[in-house]
N, C-alpha and C. Protein backbone atom coordinates (compact mmCIF):
# COMPACT_ATOMS: atom_id res chain seq x y z
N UNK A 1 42.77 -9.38 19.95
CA UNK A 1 42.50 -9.17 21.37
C UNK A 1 41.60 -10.29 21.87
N UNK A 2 42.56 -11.50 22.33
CA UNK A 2 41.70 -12.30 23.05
C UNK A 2 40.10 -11.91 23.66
N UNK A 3 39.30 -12.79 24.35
CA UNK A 3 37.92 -12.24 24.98
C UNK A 3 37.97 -12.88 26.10
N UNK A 4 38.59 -11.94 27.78
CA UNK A 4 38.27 -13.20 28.65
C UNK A 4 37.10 -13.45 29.10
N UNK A 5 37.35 -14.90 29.62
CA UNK A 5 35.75 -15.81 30.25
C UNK A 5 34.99 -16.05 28.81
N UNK A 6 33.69 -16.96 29.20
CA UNK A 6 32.78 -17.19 28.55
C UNK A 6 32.28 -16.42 27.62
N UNK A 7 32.38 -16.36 26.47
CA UNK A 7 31.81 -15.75 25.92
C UNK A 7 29.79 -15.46 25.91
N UNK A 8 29.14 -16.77 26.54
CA UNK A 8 27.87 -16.67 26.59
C UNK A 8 27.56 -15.96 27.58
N UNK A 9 28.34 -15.08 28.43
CA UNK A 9 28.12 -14.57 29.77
C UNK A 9 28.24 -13.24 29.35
N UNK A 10 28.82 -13.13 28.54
CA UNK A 10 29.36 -11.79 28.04
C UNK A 10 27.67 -11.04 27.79
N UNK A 11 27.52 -11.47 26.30
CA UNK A 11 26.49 -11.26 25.99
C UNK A 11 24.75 -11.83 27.13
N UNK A 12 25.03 -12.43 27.77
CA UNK A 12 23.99 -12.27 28.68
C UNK A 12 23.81 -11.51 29.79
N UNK A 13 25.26 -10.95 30.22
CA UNK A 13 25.55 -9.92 30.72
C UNK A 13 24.86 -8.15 30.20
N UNK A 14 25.17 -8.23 28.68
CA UNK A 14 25.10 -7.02 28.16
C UNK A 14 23.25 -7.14 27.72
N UNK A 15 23.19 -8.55 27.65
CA UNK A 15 21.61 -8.02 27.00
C UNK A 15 21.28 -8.12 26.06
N UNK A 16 22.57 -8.68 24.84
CA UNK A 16 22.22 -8.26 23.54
C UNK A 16 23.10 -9.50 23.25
N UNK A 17 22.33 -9.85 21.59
CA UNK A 17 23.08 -10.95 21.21
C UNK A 17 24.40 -10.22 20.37
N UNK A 18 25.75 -10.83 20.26
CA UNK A 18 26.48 -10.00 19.56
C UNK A 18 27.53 -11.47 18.31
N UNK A 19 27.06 -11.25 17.77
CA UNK A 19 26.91 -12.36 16.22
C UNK A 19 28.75 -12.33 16.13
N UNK A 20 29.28 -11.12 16.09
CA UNK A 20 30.51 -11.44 15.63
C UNK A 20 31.82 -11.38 16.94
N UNK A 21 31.12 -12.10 18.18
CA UNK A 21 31.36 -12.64 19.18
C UNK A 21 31.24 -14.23 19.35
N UNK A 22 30.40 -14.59 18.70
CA UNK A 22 29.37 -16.31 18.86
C UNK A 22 28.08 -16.21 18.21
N UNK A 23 27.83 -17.47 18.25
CA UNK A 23 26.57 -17.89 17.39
C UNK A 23 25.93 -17.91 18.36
N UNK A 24 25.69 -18.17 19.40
CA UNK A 24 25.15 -18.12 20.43
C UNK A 24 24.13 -16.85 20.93
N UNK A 25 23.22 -17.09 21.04
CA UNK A 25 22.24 -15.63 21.44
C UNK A 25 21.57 -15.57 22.93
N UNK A 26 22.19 -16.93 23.77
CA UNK A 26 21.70 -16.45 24.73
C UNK A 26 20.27 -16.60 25.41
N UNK A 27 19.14 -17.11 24.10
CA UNK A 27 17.77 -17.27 24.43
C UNK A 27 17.28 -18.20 25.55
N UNK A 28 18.42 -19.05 25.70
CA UNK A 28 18.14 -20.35 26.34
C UNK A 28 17.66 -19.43 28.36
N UNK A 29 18.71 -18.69 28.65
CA UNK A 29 19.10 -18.10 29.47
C UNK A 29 19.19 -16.58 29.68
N UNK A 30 18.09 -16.19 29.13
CA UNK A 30 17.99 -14.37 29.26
C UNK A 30 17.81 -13.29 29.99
N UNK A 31 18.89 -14.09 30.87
CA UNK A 31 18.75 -12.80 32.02
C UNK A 31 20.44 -13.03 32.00
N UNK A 32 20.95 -12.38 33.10
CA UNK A 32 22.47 -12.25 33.99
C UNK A 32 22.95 -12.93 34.10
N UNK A 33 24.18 -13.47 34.29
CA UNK A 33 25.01 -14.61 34.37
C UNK A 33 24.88 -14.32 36.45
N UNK A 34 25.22 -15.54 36.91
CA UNK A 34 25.30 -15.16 38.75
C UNK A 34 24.66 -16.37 39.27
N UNK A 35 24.71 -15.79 40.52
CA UNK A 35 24.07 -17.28 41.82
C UNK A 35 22.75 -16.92 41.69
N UNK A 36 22.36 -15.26 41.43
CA UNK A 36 20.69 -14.95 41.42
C UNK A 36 19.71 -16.31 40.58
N UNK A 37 20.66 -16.44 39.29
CA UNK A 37 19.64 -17.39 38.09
C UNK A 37 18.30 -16.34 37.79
N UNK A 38 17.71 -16.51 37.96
CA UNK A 38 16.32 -16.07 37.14
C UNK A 38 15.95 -14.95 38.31
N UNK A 39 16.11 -14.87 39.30
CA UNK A 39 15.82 -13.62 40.33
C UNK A 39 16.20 -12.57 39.92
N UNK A 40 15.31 -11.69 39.92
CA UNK A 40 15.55 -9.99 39.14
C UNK A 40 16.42 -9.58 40.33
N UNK A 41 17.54 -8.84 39.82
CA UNK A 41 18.86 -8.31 41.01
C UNK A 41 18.22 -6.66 40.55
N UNK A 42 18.27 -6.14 41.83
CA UNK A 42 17.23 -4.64 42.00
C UNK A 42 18.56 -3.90 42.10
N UNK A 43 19.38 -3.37 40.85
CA UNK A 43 20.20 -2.60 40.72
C UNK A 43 19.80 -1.45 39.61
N UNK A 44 19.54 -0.40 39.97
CA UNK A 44 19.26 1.10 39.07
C UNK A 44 20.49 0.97 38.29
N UNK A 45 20.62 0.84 37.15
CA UNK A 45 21.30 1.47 36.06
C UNK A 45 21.67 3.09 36.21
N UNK A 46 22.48 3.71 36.36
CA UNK A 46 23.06 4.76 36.07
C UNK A 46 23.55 5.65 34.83
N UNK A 47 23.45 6.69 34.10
CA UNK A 47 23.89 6.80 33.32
C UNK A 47 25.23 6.48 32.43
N UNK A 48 26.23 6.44 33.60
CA UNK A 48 27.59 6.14 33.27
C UNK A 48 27.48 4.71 32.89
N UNK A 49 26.97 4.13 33.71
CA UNK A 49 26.85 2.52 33.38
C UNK A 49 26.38 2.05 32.32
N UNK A 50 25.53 2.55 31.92
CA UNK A 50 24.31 2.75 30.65
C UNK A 50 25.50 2.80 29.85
N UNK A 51 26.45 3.56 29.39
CA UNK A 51 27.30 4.30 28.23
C UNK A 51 28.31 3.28 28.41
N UNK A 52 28.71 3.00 29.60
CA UNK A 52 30.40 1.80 29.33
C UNK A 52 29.51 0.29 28.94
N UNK A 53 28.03 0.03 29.40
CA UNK A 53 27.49 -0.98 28.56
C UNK A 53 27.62 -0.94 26.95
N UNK A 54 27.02 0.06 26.42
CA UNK A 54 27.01 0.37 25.17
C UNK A 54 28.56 0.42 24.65
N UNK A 55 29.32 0.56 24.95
CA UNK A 55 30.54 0.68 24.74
C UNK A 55 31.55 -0.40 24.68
N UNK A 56 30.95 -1.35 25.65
CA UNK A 56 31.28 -3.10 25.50
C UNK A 56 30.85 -3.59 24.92
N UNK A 57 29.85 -3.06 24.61
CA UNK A 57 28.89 -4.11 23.41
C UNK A 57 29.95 -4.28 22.03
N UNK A 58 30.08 -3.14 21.59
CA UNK A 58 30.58 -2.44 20.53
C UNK A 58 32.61 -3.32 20.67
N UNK A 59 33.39 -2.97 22.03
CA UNK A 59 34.31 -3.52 21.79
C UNK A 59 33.77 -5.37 21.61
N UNK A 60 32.82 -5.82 22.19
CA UNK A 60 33.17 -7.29 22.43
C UNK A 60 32.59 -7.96 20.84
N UNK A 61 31.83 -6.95 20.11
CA UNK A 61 31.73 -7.62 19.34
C UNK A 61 32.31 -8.04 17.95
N UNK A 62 33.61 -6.40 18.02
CA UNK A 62 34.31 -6.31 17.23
C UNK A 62 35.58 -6.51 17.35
N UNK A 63 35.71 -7.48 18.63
CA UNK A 63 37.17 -8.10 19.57
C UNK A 63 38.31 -6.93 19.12
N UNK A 64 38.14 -6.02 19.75
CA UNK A 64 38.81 -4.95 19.40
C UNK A 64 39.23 -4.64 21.21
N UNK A 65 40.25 -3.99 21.59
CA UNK A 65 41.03 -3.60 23.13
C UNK A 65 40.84 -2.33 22.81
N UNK A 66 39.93 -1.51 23.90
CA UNK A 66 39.98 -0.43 24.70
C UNK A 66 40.97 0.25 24.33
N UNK A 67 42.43 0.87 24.07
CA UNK A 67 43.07 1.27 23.14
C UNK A 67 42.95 1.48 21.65
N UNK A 68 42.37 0.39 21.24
CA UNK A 68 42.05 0.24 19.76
C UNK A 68 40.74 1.32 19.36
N UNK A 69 39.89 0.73 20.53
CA UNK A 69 38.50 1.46 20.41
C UNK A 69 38.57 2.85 20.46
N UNK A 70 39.22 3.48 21.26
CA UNK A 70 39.35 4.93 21.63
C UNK A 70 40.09 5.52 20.25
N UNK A 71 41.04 4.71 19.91
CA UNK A 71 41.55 4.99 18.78
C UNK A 71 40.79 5.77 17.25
N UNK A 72 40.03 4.38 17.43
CA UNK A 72 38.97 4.65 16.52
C UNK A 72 38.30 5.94 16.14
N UNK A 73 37.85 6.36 18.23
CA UNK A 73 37.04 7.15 18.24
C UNK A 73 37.55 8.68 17.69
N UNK A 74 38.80 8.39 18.30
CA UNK A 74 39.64 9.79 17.58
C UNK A 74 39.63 10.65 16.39
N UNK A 75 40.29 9.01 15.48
CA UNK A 75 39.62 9.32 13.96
C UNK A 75 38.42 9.36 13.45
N UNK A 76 37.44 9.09 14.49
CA UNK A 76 35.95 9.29 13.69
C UNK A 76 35.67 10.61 13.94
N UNK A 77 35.73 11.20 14.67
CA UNK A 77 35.95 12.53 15.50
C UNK A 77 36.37 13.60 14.23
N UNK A 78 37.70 13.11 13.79
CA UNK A 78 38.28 14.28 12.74
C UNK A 78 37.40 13.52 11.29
N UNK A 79 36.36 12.91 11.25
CA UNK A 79 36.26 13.11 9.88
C UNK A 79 34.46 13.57 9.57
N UNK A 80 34.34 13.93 8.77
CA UNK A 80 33.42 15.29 8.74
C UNK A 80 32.00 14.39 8.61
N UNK A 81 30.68 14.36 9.28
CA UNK A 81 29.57 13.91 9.62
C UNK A 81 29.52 13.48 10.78
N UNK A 82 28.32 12.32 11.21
CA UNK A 82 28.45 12.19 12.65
C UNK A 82 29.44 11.28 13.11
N UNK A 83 29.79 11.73 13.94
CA UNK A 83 30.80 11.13 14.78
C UNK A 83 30.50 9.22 14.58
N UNK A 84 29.58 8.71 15.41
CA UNK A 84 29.10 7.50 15.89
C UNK A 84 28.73 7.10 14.21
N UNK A 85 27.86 7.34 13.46
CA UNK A 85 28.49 6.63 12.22
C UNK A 85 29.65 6.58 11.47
N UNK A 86 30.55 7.52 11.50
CA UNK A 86 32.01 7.26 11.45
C UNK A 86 32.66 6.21 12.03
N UNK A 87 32.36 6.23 13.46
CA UNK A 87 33.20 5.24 13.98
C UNK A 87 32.36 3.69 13.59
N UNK A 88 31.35 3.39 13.52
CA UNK A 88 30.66 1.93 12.95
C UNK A 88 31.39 1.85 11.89
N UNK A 89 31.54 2.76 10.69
CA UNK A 89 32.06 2.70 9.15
C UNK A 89 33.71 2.52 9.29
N UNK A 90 34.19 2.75 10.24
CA UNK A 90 35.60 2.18 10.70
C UNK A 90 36.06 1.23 11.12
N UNK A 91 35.09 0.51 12.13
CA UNK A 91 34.81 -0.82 12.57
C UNK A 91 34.12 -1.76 11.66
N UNK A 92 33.44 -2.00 10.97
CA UNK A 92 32.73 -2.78 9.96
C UNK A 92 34.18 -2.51 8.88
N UNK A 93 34.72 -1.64 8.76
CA UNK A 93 36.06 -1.59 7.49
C UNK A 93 36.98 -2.91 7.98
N UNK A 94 37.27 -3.03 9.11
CA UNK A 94 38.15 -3.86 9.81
C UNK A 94 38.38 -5.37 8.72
N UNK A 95 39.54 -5.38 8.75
CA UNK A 95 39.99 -6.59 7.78
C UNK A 95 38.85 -7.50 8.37
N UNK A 96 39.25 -8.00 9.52
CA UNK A 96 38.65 -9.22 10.31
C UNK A 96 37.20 -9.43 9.89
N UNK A 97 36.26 -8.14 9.78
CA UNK A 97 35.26 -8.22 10.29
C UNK A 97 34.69 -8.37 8.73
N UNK A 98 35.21 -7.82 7.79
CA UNK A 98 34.64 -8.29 6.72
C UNK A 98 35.12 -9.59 6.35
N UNK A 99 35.93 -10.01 6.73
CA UNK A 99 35.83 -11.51 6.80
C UNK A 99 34.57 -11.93 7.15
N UNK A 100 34.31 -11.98 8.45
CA UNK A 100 33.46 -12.80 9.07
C UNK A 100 31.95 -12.55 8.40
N UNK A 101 32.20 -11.39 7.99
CA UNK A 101 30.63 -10.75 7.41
C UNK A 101 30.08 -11.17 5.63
N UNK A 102 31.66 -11.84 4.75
CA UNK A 102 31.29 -12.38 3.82
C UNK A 102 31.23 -13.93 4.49
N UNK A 103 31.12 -14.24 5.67
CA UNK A 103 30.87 -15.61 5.53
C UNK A 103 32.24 -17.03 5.60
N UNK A 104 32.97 -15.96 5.31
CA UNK A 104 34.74 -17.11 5.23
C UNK A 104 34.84 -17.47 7.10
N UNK A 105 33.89 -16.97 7.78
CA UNK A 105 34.49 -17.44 9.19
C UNK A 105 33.36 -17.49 10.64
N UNK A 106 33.10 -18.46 11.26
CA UNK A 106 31.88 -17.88 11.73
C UNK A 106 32.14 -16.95 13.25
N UNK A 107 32.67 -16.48 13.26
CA UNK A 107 33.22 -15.51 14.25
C UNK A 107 34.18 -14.26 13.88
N UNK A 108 34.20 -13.25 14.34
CA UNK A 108 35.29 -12.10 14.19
C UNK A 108 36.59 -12.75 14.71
N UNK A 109 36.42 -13.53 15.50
CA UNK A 109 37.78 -14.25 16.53
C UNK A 109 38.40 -15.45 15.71
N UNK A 110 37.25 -16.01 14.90
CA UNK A 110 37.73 -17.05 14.14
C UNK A 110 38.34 -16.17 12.79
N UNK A 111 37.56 -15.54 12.27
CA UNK A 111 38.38 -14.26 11.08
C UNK A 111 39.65 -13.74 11.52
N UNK A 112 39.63 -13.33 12.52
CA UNK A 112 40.95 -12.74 13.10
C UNK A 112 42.20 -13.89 12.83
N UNK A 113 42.02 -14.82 13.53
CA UNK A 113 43.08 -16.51 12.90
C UNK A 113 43.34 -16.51 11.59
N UNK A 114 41.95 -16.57 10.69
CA UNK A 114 42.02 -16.67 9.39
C UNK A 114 43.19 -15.67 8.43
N UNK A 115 43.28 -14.31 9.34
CA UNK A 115 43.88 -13.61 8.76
C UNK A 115 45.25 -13.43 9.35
N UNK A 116 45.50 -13.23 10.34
CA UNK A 116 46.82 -13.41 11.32
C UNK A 116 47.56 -14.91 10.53
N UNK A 117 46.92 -15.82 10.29
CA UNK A 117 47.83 -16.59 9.63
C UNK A 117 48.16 -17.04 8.42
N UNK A 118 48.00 -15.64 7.87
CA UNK A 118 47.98 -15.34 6.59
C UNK A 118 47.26 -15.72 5.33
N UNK A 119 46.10 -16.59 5.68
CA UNK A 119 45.23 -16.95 4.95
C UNK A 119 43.89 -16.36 3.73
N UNK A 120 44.37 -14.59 3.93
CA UNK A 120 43.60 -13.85 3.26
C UNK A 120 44.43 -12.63 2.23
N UNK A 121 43.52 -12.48 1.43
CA UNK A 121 44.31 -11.77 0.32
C UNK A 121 43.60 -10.71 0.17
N UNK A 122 44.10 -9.61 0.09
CA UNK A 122 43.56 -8.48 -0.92
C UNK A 122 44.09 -7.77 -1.65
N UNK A 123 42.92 -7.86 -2.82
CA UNK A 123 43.20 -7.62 -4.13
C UNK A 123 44.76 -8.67 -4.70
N UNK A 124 44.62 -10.13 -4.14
CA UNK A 124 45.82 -10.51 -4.69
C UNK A 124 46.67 -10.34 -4.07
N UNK A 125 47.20 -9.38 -2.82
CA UNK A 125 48.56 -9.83 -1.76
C UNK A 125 47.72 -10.19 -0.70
N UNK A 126 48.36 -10.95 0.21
CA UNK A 126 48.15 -11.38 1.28
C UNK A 126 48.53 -10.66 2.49
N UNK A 127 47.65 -10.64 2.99
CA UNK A 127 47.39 -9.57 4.63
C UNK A 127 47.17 -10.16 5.65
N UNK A 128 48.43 -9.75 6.77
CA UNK A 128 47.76 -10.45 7.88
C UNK A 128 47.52 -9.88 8.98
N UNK A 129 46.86 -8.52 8.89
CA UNK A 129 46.59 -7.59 9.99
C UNK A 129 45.45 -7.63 9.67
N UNK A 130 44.38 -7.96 11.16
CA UNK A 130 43.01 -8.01 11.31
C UNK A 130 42.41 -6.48 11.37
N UNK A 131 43.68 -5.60 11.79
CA UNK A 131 43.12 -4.48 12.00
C UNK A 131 43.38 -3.60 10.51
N UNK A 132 43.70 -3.77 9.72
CA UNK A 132 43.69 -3.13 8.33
C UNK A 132 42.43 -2.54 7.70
N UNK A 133 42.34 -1.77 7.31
CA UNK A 133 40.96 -1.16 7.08
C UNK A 133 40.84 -1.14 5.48
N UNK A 134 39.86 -2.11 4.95
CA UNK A 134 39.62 -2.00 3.24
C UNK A 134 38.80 -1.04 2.35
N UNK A 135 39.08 -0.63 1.76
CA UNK A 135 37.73 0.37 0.38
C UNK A 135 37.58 -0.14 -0.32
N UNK A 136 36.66 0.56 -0.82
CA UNK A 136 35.77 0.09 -1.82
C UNK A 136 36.75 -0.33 -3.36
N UNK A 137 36.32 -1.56 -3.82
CA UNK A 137 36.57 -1.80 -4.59
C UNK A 137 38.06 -2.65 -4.27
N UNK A 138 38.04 -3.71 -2.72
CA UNK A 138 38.76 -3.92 -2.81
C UNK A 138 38.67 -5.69 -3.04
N UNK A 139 39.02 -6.50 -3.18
CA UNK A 139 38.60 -8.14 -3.52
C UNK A 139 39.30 -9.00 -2.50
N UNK A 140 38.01 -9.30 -1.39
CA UNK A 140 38.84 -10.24 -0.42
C UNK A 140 38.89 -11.44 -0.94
N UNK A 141 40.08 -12.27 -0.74
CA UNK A 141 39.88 -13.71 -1.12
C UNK A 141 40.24 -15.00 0.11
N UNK A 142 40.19 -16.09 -0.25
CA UNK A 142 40.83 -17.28 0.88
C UNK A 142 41.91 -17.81 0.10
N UNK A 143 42.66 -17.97 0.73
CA UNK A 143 44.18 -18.16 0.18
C UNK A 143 43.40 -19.75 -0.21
N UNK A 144 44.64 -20.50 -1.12
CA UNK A 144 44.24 -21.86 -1.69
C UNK A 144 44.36 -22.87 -0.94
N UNK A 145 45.47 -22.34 0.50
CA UNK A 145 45.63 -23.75 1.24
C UNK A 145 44.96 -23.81 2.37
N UNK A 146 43.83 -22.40 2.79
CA UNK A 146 42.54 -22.11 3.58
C UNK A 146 41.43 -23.26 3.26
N UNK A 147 41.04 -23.03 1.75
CA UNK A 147 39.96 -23.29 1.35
C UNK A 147 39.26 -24.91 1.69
N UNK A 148 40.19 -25.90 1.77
CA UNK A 148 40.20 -27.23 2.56
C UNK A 148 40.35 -27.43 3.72
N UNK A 149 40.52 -26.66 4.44
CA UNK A 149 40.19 -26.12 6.38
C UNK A 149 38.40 -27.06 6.54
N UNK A 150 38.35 -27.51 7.41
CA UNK A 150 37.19 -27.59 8.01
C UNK A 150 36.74 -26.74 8.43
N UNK A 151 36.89 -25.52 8.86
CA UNK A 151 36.18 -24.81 9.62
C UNK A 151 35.77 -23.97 8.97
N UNK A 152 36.48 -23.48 7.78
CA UNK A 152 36.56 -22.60 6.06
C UNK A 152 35.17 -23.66 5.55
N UNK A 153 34.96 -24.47 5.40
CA UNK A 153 34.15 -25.32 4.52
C UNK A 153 32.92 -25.25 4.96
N UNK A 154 32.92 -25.77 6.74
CA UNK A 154 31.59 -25.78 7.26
C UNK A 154 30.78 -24.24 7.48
N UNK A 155 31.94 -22.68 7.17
CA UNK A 155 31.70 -21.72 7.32
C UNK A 155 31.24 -21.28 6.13
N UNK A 156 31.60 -21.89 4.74
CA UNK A 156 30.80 -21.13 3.69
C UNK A 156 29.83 -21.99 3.65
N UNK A 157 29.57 -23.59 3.98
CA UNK A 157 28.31 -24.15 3.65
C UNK A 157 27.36 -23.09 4.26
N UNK A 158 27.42 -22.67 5.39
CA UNK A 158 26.66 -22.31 6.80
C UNK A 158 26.06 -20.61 5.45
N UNK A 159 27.12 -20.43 5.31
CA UNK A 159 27.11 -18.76 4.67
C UNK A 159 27.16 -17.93 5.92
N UNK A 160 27.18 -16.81 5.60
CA UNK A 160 27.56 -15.35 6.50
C UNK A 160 26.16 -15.36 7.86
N UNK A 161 26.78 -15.48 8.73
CA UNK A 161 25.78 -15.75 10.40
C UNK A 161 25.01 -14.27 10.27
N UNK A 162 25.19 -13.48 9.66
CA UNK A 162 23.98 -12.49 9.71
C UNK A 162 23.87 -12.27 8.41
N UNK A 163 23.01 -11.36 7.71
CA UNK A 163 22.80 -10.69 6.84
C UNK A 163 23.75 -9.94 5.98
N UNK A 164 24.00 -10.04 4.70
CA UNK A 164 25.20 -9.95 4.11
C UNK A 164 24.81 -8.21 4.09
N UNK A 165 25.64 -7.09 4.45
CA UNK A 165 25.70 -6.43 4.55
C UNK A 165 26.11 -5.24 2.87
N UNK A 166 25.12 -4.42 2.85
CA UNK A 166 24.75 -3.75 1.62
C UNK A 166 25.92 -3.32 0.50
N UNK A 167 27.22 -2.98 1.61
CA UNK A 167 28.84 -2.95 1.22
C UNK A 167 29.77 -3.69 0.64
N UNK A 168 29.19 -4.91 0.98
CA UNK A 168 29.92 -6.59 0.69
C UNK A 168 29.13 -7.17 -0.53
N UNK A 169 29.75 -7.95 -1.36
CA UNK A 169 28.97 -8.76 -2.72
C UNK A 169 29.92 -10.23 -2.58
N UNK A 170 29.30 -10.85 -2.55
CA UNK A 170 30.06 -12.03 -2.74
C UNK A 170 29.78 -12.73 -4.04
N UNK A 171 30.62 -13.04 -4.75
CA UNK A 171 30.70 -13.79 -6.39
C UNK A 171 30.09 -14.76 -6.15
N UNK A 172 29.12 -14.85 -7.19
CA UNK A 172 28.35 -16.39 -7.31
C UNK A 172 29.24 -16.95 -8.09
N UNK A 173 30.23 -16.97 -8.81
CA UNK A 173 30.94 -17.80 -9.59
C UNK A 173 32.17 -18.51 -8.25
N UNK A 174 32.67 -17.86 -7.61
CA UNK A 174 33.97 -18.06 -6.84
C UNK A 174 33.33 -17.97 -5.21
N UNK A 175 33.09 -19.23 -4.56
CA UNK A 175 32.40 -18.74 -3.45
C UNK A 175 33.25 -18.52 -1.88
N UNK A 176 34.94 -18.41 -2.82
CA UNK A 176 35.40 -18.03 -1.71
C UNK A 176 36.40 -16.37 -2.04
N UNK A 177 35.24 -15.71 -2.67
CA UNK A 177 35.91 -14.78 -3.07
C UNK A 177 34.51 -13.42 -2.60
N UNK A 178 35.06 -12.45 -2.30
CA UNK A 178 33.99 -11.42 -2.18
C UNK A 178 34.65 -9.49 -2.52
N UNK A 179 34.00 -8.91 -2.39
CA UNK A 179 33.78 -7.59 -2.73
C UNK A 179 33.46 -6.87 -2.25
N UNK A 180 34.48 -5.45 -1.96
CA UNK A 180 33.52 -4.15 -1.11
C UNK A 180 33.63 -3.42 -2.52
N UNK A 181 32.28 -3.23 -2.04
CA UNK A 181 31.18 -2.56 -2.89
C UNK A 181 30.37 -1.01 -2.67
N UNK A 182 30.66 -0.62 -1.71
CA UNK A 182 30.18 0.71 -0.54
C UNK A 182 30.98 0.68 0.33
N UNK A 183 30.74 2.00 0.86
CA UNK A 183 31.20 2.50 2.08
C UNK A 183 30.05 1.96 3.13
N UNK A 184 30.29 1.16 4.32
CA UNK A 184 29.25 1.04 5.41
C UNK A 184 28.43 1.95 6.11
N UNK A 185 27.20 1.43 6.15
CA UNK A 185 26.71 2.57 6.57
C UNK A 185 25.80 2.15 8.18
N UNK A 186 25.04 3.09 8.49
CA UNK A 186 25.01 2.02 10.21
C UNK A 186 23.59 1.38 9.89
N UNK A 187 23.04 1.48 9.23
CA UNK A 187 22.45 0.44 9.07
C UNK A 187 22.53 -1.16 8.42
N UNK A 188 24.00 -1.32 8.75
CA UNK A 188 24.92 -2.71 8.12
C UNK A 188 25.31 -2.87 9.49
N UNK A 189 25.13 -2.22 10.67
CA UNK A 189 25.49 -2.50 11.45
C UNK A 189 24.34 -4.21 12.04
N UNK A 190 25.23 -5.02 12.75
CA UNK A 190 24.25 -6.15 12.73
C UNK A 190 23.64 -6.71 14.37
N UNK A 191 23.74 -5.93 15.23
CA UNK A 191 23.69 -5.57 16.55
C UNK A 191 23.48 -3.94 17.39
N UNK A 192 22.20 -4.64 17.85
CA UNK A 192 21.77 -3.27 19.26
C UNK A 192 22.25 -2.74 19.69
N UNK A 193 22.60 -1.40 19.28
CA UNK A 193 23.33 -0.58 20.38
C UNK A 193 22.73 0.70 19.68
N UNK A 194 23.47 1.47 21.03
CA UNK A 194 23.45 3.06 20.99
C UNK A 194 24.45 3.94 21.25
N UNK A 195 24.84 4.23 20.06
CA UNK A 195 26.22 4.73 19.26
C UNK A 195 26.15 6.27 19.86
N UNK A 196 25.36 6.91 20.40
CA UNK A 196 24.91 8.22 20.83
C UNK A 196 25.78 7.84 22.15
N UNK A 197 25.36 7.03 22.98
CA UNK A 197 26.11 6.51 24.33
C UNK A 197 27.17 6.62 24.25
N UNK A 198 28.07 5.79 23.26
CA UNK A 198 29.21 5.93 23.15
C UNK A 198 29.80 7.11 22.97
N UNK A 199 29.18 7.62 22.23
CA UNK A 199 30.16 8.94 21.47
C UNK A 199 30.10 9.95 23.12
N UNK A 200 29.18 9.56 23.87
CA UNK A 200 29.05 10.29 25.55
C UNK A 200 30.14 9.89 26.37
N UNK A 201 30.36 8.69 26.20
CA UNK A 201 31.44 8.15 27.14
C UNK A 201 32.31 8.66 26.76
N UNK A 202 33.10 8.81 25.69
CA UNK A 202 33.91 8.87 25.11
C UNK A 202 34.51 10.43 25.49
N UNK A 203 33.40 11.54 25.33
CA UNK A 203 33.46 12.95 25.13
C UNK A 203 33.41 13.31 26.85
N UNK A 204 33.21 12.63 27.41
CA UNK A 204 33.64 13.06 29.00
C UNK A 204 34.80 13.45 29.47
């Protein structure tokens, strides 16, 4: 799911830096995207508004379409604990995103390519649905004719743009090879939000 416009607007829009959107955080410029610039715009936040914020956060950073997302929410819904960590542990499962989170890509959007063009393996076949959901114990790899990519190279020098997440192991022997290791939990989550919001929007 493409992302239209700027992506630095996005997130300066929402408030929050969102890592598996851009590297970009926005500090330069921390307020609103607009003609205002730095002038505080005297608009009350609303509750509803409050919840479809939180709720963009969540699609833009996991380049996931409003269809997809609701989707999600469905199945987090039928499976037994809280709702809103269900649905993070569904989204962090995302082929794409554990890409980007061992480091093979520095974007979810750039992972998404990586895998759409068949450049990723698990457990040994090759997958090219970003939206595929992995378990534990499954072995992502970079296909052999990835691994000489520039953008593959300058992405493992760089290593994983956030914090390698408690679920994921990446092989010190093979450094284009990694491991789910756990089930996600929301504290692997690597961005601000409030998953309570959502699960509100959602239940309206």
């Amino acid at each position: 799911m493409p992302v239209l416009g700027p992506r630095l607007k996005i997130i300066r829009r929402l408030g929050t830096p969102l890592p598996g959107l851009t590297r970009k955080d926005g500090e330069r410029r921390p307020y609103p995207p607009g003609v205002h610039g730095q002038k505080p715009v005297r608009r009350k936040k609303n509750e509803f508004r409050r919840q479809l914020e939180e709720k963009q956060k969540m699609r833009f950073h996991y380049g996931v379409s409003e269809a997809q997302l609701r989707r999600a929410f469905e199945a987090a819904t039928k499976q037994p604990g809280r709702t809103g960590d269900n649905l993070f542990s569904l989204l962090e499962r995302r082929l794409s995103n554990v890409v980007f989170r061992l480091g093979f890509a520095p974007t979810i959007p750039a992972a998404r390519q990586l895998v759409s063009h068949g450049n990723v393996l698990v457990n040994g076949r090759r997958l090219d649905r970003p939206s595929a959901l992995v378990s534990v114990g499954d072995v992502i790899t970079l296909s052999e004719k990835s691994r000489s990519g520039p953008s593959v190279l300058d992405a493992i020098t760089r290593g994983p743009q956030v914090r390698l997440p408690g679920y994921l192991a990446l092989d010190p022997s093979e450094k284009f090879e990694g491991r789910v290791i756990n089930m996600p939990m929301r504290g692997d989550v690597p961005f601000i939000v409030d998953e309570a919001a959502i699960v509100e929007f959602y239940a309206r």
